[in-house]
Protein backbone atom coordinates (compact mmCIF):
# COMPACT_ATOMS: atom_id res chain seq x y z
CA UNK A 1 0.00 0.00 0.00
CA UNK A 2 1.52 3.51 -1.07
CA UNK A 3 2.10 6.19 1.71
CA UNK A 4 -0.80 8.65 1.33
CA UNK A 5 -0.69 12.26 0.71
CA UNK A 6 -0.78 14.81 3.56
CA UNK A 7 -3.07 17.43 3.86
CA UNK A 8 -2.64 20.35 1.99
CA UNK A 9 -0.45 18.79 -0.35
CA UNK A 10 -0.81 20.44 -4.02
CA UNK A 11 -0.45 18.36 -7.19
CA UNK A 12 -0.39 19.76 -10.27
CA UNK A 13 -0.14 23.26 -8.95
CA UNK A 14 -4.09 23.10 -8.88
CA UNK A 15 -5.62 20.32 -6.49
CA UNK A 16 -5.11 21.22 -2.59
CA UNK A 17 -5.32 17.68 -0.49
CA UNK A 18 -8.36 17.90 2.23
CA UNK A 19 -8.20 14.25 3.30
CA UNK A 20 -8.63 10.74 2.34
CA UNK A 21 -12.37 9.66 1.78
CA UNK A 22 -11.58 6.10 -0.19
CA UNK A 23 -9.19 3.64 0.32
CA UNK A 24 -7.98 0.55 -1.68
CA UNK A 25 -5.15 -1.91 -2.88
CA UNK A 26 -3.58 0.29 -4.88
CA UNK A 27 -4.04 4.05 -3.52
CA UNK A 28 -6.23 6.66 -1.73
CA UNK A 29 -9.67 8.32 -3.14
CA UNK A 30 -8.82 11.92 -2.07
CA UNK A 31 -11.12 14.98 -1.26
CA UNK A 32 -9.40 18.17 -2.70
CA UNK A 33 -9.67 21.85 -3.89
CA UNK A 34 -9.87 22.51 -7.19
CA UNK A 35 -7.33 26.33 -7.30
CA UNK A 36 -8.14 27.33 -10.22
CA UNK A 37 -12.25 27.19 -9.65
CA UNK A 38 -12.90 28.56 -6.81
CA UNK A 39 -15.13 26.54 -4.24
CA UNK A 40 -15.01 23.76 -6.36
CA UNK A 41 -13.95 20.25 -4.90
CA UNK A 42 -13.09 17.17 -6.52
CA UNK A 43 -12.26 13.73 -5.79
CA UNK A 44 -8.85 12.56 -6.51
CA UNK A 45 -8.63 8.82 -7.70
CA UNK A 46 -4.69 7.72 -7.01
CA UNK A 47 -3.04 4.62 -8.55
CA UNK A 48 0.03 3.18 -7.85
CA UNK A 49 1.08 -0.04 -10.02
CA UNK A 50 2.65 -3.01 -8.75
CA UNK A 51 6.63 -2.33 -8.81
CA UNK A 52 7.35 -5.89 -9.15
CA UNK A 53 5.76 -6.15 -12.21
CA UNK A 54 8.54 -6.00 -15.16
CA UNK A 55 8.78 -2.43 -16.19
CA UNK A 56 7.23 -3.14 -19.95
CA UNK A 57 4.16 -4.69 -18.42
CA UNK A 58 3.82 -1.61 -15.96
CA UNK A 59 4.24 0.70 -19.19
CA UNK A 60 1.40 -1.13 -20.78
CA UNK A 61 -0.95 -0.78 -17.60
CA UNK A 62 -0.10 2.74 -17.75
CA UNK A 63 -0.72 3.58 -21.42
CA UNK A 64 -4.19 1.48 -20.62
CA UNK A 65 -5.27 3.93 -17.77
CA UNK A 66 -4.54 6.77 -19.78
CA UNK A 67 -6.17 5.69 -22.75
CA UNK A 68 -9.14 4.60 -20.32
CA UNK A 69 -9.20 8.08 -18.42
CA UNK A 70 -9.55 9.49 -22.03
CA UNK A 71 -12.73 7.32 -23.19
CA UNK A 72 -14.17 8.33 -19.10
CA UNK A 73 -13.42 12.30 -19.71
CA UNK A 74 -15.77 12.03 -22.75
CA UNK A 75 -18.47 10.50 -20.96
CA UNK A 76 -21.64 12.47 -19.71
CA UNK A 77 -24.28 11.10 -17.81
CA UNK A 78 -26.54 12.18 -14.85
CA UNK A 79 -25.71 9.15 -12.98
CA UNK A 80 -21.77 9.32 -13.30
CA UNK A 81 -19.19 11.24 -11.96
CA UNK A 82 -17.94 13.72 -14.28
CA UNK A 83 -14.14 12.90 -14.76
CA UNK A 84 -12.43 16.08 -15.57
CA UNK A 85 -8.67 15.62 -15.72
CA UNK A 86 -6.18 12.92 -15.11
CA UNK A 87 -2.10 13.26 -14.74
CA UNK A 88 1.10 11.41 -13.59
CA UNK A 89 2.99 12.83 -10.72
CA UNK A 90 6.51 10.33 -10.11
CA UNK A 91 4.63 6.99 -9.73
CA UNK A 92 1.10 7.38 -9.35
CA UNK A 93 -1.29 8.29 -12.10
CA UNK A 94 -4.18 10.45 -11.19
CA UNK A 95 -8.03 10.59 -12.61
CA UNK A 96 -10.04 13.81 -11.42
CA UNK A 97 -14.07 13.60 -10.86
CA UNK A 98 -16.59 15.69 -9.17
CA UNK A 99 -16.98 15.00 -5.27
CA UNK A 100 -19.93 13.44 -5.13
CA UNK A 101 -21.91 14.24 -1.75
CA UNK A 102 -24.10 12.38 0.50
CA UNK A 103 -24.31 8.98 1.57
CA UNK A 104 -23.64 5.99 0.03
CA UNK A 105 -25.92 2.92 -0.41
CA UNK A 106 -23.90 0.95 2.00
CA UNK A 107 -24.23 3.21 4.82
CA UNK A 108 -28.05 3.48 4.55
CA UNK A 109 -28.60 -0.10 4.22
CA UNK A 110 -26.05 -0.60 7.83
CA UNK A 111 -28.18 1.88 9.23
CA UNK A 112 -31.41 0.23 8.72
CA UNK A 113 -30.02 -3.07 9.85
CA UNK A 114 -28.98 -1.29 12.92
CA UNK A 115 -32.27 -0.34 13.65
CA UNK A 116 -33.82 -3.67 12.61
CA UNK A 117 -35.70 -2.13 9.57
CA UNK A 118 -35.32 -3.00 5.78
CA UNK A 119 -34.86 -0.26 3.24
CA UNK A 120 -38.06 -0.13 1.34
CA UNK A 121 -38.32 -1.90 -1.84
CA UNK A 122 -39.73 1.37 -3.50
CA UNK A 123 -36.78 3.42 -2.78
CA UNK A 124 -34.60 0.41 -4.08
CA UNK A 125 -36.38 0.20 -6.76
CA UNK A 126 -36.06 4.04 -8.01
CA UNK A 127 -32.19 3.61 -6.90
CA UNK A 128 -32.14 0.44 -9.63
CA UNK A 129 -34.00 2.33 -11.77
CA UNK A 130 -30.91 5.92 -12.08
CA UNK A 131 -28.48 2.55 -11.63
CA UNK A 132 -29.62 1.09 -15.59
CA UNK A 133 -29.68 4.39 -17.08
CA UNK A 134 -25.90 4.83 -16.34
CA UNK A 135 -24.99 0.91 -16.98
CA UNK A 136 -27.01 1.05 -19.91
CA UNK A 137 -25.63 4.22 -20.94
CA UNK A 138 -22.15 2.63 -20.82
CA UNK A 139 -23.06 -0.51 -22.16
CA UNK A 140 -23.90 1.59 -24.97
CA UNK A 141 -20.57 3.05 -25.78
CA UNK A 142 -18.25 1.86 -28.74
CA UNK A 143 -15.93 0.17 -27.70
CA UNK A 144 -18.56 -1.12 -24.65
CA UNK A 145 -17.53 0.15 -20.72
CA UNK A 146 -17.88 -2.06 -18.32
CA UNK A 147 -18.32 -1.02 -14.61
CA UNK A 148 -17.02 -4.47 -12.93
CA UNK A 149 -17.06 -3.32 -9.23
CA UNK A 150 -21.11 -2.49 -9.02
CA UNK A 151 -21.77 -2.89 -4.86
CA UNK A 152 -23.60 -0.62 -2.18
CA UNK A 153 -20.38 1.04 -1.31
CA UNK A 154 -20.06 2.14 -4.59
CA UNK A 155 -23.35 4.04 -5.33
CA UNK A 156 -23.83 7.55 -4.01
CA UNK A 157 -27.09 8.94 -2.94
CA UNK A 158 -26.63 12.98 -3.27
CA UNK A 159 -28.81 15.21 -1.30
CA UNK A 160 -31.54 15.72 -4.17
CA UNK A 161 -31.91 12.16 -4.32
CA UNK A 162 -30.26 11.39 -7.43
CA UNK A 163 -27.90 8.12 -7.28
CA UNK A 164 -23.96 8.55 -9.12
CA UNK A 165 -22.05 4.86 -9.97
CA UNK A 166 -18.64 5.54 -7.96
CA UNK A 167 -15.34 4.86 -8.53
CA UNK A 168 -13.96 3.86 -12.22
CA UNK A 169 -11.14 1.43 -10.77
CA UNK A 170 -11.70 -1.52 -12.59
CA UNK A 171 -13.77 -0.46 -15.76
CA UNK A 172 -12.93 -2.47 -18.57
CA UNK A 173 -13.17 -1.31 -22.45
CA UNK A 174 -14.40 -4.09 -24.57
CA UNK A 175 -12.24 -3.35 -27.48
CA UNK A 176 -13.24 -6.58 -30.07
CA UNK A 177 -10.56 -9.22 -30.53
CA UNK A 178 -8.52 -7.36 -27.92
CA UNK A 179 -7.29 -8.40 -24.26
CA UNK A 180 -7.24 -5.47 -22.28
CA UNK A 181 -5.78 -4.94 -18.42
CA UNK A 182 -7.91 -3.69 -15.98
CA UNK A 183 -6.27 -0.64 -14.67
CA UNK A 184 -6.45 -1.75 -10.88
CA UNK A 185 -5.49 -5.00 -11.97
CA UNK A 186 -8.30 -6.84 -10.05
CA UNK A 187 -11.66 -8.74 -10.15
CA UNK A 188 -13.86 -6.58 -8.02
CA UNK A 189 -15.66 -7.62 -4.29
CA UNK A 190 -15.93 -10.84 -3.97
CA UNK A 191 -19.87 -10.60 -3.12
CA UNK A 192 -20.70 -9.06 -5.84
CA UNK A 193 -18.45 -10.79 -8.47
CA UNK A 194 -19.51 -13.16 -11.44
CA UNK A 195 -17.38 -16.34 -11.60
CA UNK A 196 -16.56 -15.55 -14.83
CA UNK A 197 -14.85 -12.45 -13.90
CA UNK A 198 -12.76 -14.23 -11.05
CA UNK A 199 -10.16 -14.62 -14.39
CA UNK A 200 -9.00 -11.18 -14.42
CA UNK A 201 -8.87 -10.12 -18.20
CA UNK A 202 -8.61 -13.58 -19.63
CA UNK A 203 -12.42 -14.06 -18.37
CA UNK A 204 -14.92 -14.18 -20.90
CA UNK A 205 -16.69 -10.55 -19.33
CA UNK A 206 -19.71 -8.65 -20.83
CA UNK A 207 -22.93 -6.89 -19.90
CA UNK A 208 -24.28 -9.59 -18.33
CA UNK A 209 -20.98 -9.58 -15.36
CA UNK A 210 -22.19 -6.22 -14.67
CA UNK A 211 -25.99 -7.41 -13.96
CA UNK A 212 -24.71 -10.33 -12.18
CA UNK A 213 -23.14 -7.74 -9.45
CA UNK A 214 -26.13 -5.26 -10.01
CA UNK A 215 -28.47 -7.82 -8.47
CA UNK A 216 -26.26 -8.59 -6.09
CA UNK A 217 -26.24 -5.44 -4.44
CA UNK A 218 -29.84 -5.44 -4.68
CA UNK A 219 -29.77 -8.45 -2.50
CA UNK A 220 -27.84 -7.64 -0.06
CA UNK A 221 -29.64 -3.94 0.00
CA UNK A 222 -33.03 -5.48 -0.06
CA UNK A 223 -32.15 -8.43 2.98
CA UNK A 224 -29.49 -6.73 5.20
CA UNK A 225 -27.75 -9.71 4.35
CA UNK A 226 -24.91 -10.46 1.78
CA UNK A 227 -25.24 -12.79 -0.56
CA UNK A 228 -23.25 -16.17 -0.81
CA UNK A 229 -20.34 -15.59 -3.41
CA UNK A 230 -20.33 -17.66 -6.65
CA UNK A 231 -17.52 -19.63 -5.65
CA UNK A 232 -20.07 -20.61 -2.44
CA UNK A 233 -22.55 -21.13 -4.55
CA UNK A 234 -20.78 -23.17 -7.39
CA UNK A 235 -20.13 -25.62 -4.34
CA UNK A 236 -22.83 -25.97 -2.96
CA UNK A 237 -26.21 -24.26 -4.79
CA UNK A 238 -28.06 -24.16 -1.48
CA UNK A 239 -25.93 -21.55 0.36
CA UNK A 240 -28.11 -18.88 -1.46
CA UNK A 241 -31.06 -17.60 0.63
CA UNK A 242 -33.98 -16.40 -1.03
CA UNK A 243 -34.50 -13.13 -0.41
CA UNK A 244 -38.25 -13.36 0.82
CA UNK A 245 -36.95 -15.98 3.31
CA UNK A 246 -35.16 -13.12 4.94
CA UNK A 247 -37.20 -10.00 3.64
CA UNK A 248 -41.02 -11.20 3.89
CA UNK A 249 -42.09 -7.45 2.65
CA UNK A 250 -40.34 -8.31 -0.75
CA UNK A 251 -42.13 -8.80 -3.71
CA UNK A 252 -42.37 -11.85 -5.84
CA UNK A 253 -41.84 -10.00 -8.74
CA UNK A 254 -38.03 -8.31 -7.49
CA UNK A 255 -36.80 -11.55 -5.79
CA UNK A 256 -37.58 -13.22 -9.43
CA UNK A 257 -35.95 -10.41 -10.90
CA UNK A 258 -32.85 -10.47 -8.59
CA UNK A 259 -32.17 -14.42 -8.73
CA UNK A 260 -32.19 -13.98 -12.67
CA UNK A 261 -29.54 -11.44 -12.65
CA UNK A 262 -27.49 -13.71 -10.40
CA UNK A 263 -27.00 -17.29 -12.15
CA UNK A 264 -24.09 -18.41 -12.67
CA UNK A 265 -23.96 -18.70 -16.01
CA UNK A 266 -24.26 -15.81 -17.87
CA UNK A 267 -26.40 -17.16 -20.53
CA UNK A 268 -28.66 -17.99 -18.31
CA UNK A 269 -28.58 -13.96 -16.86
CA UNK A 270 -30.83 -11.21 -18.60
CA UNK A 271 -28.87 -10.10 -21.86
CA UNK A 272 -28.75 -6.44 -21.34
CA UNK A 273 -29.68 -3.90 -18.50
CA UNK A 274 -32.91 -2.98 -20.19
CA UNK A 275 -34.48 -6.64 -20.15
CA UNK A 276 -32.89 -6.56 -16.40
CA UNK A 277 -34.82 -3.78 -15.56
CA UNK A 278 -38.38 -4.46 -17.05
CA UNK A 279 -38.43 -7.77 -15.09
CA UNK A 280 -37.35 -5.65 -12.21
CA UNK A 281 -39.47 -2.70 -12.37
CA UNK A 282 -41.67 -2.87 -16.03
CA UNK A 283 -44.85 -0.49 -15.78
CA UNK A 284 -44.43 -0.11 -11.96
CA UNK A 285 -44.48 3.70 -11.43
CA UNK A 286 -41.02 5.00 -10.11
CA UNK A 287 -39.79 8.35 -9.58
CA UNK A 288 -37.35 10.28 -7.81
CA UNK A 289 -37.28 11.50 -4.12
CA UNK A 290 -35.91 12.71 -1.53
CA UNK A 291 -33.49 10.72 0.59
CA UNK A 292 -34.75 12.60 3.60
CA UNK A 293 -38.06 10.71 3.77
CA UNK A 294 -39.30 11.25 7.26
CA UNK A 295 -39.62 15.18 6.30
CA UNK A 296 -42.21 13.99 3.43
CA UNK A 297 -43.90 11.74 6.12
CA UNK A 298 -44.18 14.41 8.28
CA UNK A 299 -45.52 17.00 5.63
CA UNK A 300 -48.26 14.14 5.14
CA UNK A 301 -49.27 13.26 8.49
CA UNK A 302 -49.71 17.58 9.05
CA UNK A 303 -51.35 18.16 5.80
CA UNK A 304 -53.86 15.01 7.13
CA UNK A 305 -54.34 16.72 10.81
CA UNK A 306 -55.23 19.87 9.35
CA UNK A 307 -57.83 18.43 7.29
CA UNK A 308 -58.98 16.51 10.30
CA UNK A 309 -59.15 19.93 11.79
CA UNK A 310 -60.96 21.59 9.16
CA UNK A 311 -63.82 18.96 9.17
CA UNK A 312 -64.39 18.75 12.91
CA UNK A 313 -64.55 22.93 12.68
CA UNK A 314 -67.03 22.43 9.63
CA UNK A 315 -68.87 19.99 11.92
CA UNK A 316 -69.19 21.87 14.55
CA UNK A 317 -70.56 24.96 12.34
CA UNK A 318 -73.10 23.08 10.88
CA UNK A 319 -74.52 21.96 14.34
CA UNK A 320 -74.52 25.50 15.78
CA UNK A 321 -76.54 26.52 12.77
CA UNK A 322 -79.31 23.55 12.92
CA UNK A 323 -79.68 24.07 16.59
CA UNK A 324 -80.46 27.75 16.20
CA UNK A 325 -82.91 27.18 13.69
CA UNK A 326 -85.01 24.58 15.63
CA UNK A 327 -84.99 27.29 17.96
């Protein structure tokens, strides 16, 4: 692991290190001030590549992340980080995005379990729904862009209530007929991994290893629980739950949804994000709100007492008046 930067470190002459806010194999996610745009922050995305890798091979992982950072700066999506710059400084390359505030899915789904509460299906369901706009925007691309680390930790709820995919480390370009290196050099979490993709860059990876870890996450956000792994499973078939077994509360339709997008084998997986999401969510209505849902429950439960309130005056109005005209 590489010795992080200090605070108030300056790279680049322009970006001012707050503190760390990410942490992984292979470098720091930093929080720092953009000096050239005033009040604007940025996350800092640091990688350092394995020195004991022969010095060609680390050359070719490096021309790879910049070619990557390239194909991500072009990229513009609601759901996505914009990425806005990305630079060497000695050993470590750099890739720039917006700082994304606000929680991340991981942290509301450990807070409900601390309170012994599922997150409602709804609200997962709306998150899901942001979540296949950007995978299916990426899909989209030419060559493809593949996510490869989808998990709770990973998705970003901002204040608004509009969900951002997080952190680029392992995207993959599916260039045809080429084998590519995954910038990070890794397979993604282990929960949320397809077995194919436990091969590195000589698995056979497409859409389909991204919807594997998409439901994933919405299994483990939907039961508290994490899922059994694929390895688990490809031992012993049993060790995955059903999610209504945990969750009572959850529909039919998302558990059915949810155990598609996790086979094993990918052919047996939805075949793109938007045949994921119509078994997932099809006509139900879904829109964005506010991740600060006890203020809208609130607003309802006044708006209802002063209707209450309005009818018992009304009530009483219309009494006073009959009784003064039988007398």
């Amino acid at each position: 692991m590489p010795l992080p930067l200090k605070t108030g470190e300056t790279l680049r002459g322009r970006y001012r290190i707050r503190r760390i806010i990410g942490q992984g194999g292979m470098g720091c996610i930093y929080l720092a001030d953009d000096l050239r745009l005033e009040g604007r922050q940025c996350a800092l995305k640091e990688v350092e590549h394995d020195k004991t890798l022969p010095a060609k091979l680390v050359q070719e992982t490096r021309d790879q992340f910049f070619r990557e950072a390239t194909v991500l700066a072009r990229l513009d999506h609601n759901n996505l980080p914009k990425v806005s710059d990305f630079f060497t400084n000695g050993p470590r390359d750099y890739l720039v995005m917006d700082y994304i505030p606000g929680k991340d899915l991981r942290t509301l789904m450990t807070e409900a379990s601390e309170k012994k509460v599922f997150l409602m299906e709804m609200d997962v369901l709306n998150w899901s729904n942001q979540l296949a706009d950007a995978l299916t925007y990426l899909h989209q691309q030419n060559p493809p862009i593949l996510h490869r680390d989808i998990k709770p930790s990973n998705l970003k709820l901002t204040p608004s209530g509009i969900l951002k995919l997080v952190d680029f480390g392992l995207v993959k370009l599916l260039a045809p007929g080429e084998v590519t290196i995954t910038i990070l050099q890794g397979q993604g979490t282990a929960l949320y991994t397809p077995f194919e993709q436990y091969g590195g860059d000589l698995g056979h990876t497409d859409a389909r290893s991204d919807i594997f870890s998409f439901g994933s996450t919405l299994y483990h956000l939907l039961t508290n629980h994490p899922p059994a792994d694929a390895r688990e499973r490809f031992l012993d078939p049993r060790s995955l739950v059903e999610p209504r077994l945990i969750n009572p509360s959850l529909s039919l339709r998302t558990q059915k949804a949810i155990l598609w997008a996790m086979e094993l084998h990918p052919d047996d997986r939805p075949e793109n994000v938007e045949a994921f999401r119509d078994a997932l969510i099809g006509s139900r209505p879904i829109t964005i709100t506010s991740p600060h849902r006890f203020i809208t429950k609130y607003n309802w439960m006044q708006n209802k007492l002063d209707r209450s309130l309005l009818g018992v005056t009304a009530a009483i109005a219309l009494i006073t008046l009959l009784i003064t005209l039988l007398h």
